[in-house]
Protein backbone atom coordinates (compact mmCIF):
# COMPACT_ATOMS: atom_id res chain seq x y z
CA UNK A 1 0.00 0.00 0.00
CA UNK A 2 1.40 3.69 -1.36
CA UNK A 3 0.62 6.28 1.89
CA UNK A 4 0.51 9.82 1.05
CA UNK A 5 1.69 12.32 3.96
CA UNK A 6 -2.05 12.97 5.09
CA UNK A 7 -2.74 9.13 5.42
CA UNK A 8 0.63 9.13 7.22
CA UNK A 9 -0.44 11.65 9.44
CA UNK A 10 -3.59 9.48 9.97
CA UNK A 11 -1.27 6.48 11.02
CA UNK A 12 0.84 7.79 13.05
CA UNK A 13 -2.08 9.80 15.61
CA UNK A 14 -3.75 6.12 15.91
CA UNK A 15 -0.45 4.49 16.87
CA UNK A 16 -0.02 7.45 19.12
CA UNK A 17 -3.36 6.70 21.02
CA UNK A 18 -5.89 9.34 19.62
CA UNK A 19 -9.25 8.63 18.27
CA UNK A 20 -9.33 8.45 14.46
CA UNK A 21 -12.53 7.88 12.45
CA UNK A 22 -13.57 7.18 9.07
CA UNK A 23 -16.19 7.40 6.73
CA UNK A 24 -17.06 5.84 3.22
CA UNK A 25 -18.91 8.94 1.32
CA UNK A 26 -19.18 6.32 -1.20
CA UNK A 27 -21.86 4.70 0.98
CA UNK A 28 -23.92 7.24 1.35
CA UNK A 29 -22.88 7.22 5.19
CA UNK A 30 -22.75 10.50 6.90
CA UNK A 31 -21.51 8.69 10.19
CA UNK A 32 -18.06 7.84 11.03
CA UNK A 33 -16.94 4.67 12.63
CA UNK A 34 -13.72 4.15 15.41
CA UNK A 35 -10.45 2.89 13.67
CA UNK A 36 -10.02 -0.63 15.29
CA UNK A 37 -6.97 -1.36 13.63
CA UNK A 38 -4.32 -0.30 11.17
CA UNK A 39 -5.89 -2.55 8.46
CA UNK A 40 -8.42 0.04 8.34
CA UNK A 41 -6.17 2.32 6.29
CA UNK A 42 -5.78 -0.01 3.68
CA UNK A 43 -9.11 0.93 2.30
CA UNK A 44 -8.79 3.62 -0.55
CA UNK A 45 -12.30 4.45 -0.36
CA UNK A 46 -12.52 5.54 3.45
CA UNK A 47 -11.75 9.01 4.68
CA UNK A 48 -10.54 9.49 7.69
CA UNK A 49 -10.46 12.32 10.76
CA UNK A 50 -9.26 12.56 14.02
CA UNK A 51 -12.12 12.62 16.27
CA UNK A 52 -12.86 15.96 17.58
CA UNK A 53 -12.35 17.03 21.47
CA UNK A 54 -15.03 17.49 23.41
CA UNK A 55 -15.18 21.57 23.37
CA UNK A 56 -16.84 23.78 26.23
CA UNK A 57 -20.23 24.43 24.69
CA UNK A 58 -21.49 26.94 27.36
CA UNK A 59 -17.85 29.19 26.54
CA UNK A 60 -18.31 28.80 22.90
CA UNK A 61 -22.43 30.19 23.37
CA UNK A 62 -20.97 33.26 25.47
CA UNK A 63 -18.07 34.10 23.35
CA UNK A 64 -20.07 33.99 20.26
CA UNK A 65 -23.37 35.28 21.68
CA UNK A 66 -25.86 32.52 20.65
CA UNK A 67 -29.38 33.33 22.25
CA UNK A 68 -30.73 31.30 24.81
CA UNK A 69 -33.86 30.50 26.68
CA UNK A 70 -33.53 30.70 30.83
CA UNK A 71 -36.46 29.81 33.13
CA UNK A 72 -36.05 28.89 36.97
CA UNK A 73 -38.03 25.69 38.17
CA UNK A 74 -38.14 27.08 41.87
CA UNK A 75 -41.74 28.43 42.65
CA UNK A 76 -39.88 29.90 45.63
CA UNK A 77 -37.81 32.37 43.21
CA UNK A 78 -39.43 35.13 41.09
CA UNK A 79 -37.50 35.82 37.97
CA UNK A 80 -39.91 35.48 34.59
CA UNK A 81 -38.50 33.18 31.73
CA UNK A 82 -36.52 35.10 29.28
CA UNK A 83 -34.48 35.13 25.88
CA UNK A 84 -31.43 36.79 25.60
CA UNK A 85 -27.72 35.91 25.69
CA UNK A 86 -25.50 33.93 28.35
CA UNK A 87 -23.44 35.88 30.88
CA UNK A 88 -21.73 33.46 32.67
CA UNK A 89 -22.21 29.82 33.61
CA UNK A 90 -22.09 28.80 37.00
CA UNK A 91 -22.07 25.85 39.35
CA UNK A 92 -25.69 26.03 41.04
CA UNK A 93 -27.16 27.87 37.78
CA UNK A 94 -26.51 30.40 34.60
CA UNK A 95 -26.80 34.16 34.47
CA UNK A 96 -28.35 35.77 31.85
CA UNK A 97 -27.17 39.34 30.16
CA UNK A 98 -29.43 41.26 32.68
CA UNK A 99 -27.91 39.55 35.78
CA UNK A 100 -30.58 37.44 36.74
CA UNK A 101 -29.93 33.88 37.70
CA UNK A 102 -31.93 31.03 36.51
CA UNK A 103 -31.62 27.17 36.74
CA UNK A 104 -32.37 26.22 33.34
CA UNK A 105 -31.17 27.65 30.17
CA UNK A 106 -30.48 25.75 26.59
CA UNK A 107 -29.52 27.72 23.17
CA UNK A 108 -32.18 28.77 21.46
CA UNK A 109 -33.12 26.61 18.50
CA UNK A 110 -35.52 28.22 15.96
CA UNK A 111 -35.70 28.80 12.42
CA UNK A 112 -33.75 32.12 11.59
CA UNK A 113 -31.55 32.35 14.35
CA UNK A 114 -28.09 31.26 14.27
CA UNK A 115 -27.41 27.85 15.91
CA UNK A 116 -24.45 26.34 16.82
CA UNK A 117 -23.00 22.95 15.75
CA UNK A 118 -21.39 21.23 18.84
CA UNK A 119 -19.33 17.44 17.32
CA UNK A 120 -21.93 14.95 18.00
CA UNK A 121 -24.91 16.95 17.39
CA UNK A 122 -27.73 15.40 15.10
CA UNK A 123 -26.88 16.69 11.92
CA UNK A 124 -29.54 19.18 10.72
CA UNK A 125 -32.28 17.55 8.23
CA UNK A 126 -33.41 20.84 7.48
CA UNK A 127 -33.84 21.59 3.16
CA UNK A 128 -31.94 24.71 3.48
CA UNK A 129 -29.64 26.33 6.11
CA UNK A 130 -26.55 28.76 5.63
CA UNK A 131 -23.90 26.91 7.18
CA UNK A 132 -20.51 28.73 9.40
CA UNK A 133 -17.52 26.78 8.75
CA UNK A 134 -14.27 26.86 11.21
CA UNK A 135 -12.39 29.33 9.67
CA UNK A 136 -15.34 31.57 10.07
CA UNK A 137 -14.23 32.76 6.21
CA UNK A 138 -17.04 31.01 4.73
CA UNK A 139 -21.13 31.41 4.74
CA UNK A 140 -22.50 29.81 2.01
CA UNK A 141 -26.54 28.48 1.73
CA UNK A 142 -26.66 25.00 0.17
CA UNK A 143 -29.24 22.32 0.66
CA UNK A 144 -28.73 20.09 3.52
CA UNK A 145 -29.72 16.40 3.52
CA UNK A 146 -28.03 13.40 4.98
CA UNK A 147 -26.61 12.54 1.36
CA UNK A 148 -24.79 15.96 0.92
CA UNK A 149 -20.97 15.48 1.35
CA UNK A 150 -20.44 18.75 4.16
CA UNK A 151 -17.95 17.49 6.55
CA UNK A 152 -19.48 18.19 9.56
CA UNK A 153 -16.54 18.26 11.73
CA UNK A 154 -15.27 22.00 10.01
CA UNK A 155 -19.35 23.56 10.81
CA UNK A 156 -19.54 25.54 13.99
CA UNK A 157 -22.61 26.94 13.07
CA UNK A 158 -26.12 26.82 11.01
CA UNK A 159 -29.20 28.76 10.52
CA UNK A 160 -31.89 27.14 9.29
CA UNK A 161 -33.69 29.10 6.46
């Protein structure tokens, strides 16, 4: 078998211990498998990744100001549910832009209002979204269905349209 560099690359970070993946677009299948063994990379038709790190989803919705819903499940505290952005995240809770402290908040996830794409997120079925890519150079709308080719591990962000 002839490697090229990248597939070297590829090699060399399983043997090292980290978590590569592949996928056959060939298939039609938009999920990637584990690499179980180095006779995996004899395949021509597989294309492989290193398996992204988990990232800190409530830092990445602050820094890049994704809105949110917060509501507080205590009857005993008085603070109306709200939409706005994410101040901080805390231990016991999450403050919202205004300063008020709830116990529940998620992003908000509506058409027209830009989403994030955390690794391991369902993979949107919508027909069209404009999609963010890692480099944050590119915005581009194309349809989106689960036979498209987007490699999902360079989106960080969608809005369905």
């Amino acid at each position: 078998m002839k490697m090229n560099e990248e597939l070297k690359a590829f090699v060399q970070a399983y043997i090292d211990g980290e978590d590569v993946e592949y996928i056959n677009h060939y298939e039609n299948n938009n999920e990637y498998s584990k690499v179980t063994s180095l006779a995996t990379f004899e395949y021509p038709t597989l294309v492989f990744r290193i398996k992204p790190k988990a990232e800190d989803k409530w830092q990445r919705v602050i820094d890049e100001k994704y809105l949110c819903k917060f509501w507080t499940t205590n009857p005993e505290v008085n603070v109306i549910p709200t939409i706005g952005y994410l101040a901080r995240k805390e231990l016991v809770g999450y403050v919202d832009g205004k300063g008020d402290r709830h116990d529940k908040c998620e992003v908000l996830r509506e058409k027209g209002i830009k989403q994030p794409y955390f690794q391991g997120d369902d993979i949107p079925t919508h027909w069209a979204v404009l999609v963010y890519f890692k480099n944050n150079h590119h915005l581009y709308r194309r349809e989106v269905s689960y036979l498209d080719n987007i490699d999902w591990s360079e989106v960080v962000a969608y809005i369905e349209v």
